[in-house]
N, C-alpha and C. Protein backbone atom coordinates (compact mmCIF):
# COMPACT_ATOMS: atom_id res chain seq x y z
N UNK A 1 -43.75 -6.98 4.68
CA UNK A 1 -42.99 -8.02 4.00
C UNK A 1 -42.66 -9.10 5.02
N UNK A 2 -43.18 -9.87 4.72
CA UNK A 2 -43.02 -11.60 5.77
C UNK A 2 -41.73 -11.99 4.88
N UNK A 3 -40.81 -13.04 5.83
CA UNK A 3 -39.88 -14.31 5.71
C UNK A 3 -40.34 -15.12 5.62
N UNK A 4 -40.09 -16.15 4.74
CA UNK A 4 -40.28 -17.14 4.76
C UNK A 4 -39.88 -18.23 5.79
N UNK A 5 -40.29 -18.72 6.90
CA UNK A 5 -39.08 -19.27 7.63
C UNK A 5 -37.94 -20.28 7.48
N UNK A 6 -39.14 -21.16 6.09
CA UNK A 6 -38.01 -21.83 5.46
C UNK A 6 -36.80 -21.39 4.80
N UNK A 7 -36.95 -20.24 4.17
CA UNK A 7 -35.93 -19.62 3.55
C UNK A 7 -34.67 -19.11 4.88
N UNK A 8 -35.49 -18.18 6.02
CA UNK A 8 -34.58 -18.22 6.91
C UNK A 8 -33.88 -19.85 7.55
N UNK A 9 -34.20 -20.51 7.66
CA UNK A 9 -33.60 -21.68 8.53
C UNK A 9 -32.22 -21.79 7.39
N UNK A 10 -32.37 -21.64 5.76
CA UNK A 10 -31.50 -22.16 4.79
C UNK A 10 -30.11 -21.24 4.66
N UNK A 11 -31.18 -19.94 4.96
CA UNK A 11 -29.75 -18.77 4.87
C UNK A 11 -28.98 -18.37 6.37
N UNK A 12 -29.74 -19.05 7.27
CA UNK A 12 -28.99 -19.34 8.81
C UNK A 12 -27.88 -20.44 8.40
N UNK A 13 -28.10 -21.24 7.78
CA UNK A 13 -27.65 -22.70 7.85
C UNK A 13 -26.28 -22.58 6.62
N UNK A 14 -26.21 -21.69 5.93
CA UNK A 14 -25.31 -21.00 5.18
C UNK A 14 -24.45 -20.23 5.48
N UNK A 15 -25.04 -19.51 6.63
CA UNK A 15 -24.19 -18.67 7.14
C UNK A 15 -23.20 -19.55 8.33
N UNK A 16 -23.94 -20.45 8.86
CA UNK A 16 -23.03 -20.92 9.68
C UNK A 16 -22.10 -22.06 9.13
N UNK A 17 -22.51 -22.33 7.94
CA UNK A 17 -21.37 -23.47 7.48
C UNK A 17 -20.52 -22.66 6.25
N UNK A 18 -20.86 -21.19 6.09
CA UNK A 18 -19.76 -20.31 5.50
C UNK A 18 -19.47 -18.93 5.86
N UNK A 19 -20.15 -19.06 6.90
CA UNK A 19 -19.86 -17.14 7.21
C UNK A 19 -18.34 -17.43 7.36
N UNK A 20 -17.84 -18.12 8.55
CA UNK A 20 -16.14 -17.58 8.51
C UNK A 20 -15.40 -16.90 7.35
N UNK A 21 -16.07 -17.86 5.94
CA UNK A 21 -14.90 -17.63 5.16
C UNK A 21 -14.60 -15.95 4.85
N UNK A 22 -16.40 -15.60 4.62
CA UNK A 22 -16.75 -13.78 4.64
C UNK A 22 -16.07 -13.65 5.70
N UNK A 23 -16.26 -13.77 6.93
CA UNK A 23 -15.56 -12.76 7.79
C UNK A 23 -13.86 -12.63 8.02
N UNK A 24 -13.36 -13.59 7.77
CA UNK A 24 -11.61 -13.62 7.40
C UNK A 24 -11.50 -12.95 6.66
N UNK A 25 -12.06 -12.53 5.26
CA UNK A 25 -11.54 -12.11 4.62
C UNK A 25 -11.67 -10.76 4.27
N UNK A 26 -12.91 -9.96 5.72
CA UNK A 26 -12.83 -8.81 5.75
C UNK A 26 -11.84 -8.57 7.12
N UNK A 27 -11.53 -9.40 7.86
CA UNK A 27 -10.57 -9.23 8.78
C UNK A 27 -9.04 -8.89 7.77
N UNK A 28 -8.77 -9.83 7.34
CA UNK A 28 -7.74 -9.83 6.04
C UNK A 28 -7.07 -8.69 5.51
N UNK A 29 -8.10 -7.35 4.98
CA UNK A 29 -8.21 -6.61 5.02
C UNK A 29 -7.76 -5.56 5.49
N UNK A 30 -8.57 -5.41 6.74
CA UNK A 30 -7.99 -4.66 7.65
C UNK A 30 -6.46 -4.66 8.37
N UNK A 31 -6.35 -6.30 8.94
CA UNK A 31 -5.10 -6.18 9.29
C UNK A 31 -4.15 -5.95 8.19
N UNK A 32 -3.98 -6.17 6.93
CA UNK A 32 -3.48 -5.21 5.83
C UNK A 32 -3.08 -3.70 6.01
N UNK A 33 -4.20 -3.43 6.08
CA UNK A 33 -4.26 -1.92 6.65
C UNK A 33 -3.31 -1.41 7.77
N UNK A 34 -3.32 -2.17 8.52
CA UNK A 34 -3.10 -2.23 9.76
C UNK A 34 -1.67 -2.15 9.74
N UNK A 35 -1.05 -3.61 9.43
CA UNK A 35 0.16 -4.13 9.16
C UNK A 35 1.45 -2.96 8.11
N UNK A 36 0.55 -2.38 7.04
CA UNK A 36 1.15 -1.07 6.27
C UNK A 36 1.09 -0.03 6.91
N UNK A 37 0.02 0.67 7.66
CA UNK A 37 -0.13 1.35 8.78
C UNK A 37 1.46 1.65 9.51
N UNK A 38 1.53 0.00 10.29
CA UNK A 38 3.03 0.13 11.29
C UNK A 38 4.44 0.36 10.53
N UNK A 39 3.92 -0.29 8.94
CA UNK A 39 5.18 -0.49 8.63
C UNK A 39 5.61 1.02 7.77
N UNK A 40 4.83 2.22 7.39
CA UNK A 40 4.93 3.77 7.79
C UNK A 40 5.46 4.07 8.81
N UNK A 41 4.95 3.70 9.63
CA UNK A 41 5.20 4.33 11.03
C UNK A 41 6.60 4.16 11.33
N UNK A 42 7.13 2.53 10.98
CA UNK A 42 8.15 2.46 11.58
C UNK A 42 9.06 3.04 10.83
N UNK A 43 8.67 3.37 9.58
CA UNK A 43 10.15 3.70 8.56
C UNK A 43 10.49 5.31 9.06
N UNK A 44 9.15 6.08 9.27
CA UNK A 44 9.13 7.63 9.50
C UNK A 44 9.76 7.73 10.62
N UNK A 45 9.87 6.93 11.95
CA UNK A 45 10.62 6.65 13.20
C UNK A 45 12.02 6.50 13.35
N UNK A 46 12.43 5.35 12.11
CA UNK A 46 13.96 5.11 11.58
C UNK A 46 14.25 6.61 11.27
N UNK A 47 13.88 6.68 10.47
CA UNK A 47 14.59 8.17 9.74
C UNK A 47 14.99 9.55 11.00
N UNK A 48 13.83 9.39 11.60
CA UNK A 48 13.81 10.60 12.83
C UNK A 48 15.09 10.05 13.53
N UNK A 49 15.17 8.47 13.91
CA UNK A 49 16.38 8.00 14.64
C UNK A 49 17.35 8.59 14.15
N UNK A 50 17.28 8.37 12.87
CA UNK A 50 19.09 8.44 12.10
C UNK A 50 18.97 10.11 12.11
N UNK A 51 17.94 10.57 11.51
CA UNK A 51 18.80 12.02 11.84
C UNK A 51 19.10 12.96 13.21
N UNK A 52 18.87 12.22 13.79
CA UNK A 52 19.26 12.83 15.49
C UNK A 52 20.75 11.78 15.55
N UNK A 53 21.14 10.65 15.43
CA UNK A 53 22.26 10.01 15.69
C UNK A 53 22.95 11.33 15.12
N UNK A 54 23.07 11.12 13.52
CA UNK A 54 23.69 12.40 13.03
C UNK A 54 23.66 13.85 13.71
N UNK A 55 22.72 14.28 14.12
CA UNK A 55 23.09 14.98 14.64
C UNK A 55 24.17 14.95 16.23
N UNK A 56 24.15 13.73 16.73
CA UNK A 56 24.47 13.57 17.72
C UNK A 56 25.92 13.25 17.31
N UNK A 57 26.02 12.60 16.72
CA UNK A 57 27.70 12.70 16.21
C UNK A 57 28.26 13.81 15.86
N UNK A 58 27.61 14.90 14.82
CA UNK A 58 28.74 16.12 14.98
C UNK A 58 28.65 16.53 16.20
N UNK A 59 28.03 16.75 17.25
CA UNK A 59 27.84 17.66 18.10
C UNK A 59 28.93 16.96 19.33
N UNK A 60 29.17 15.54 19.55
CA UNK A 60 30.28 14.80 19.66
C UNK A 60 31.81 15.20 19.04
N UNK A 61 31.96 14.97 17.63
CA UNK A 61 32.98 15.27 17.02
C UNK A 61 33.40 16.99 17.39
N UNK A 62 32.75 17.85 17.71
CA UNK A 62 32.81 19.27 17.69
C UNK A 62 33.12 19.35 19.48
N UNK A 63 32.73 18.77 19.91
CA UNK A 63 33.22 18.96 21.55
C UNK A 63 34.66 18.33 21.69
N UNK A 64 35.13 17.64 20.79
CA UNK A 64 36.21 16.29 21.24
C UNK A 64 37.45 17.41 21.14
């Protein structure tokens, strides 16, 4: 199976006056991913915080 080269020069010439828009918007994506990813992370982290404060306060209140 041959290319045409004309056909390649047209779908080069497409790609470079629109690939960005494809590739942002699989970047897009991901950092999505990404961005929900941390924002799990950070809530499961809070929680671990607060229940050790708590714990750290009775164990405070019980020594005093």
């Amino acid at each position: 199976m041959e290319l045409d080269i004309p056909v390649f020069y047209r779908w080069q010439q497409e790609l470079f006056e629109h690939g960005a828009v494809a590739f942002d918007r699989a970047g897009a994506g991901r950092e999505d991913l990404a961005a929900q990813k941390l924002q799990k992370e950070n809530a499961q982290l809070k929680a671990r915080l607060a229940s050790k404060d708590e714990v750290i306060a009775e164990i405070m209140t019980e020594s005093c």
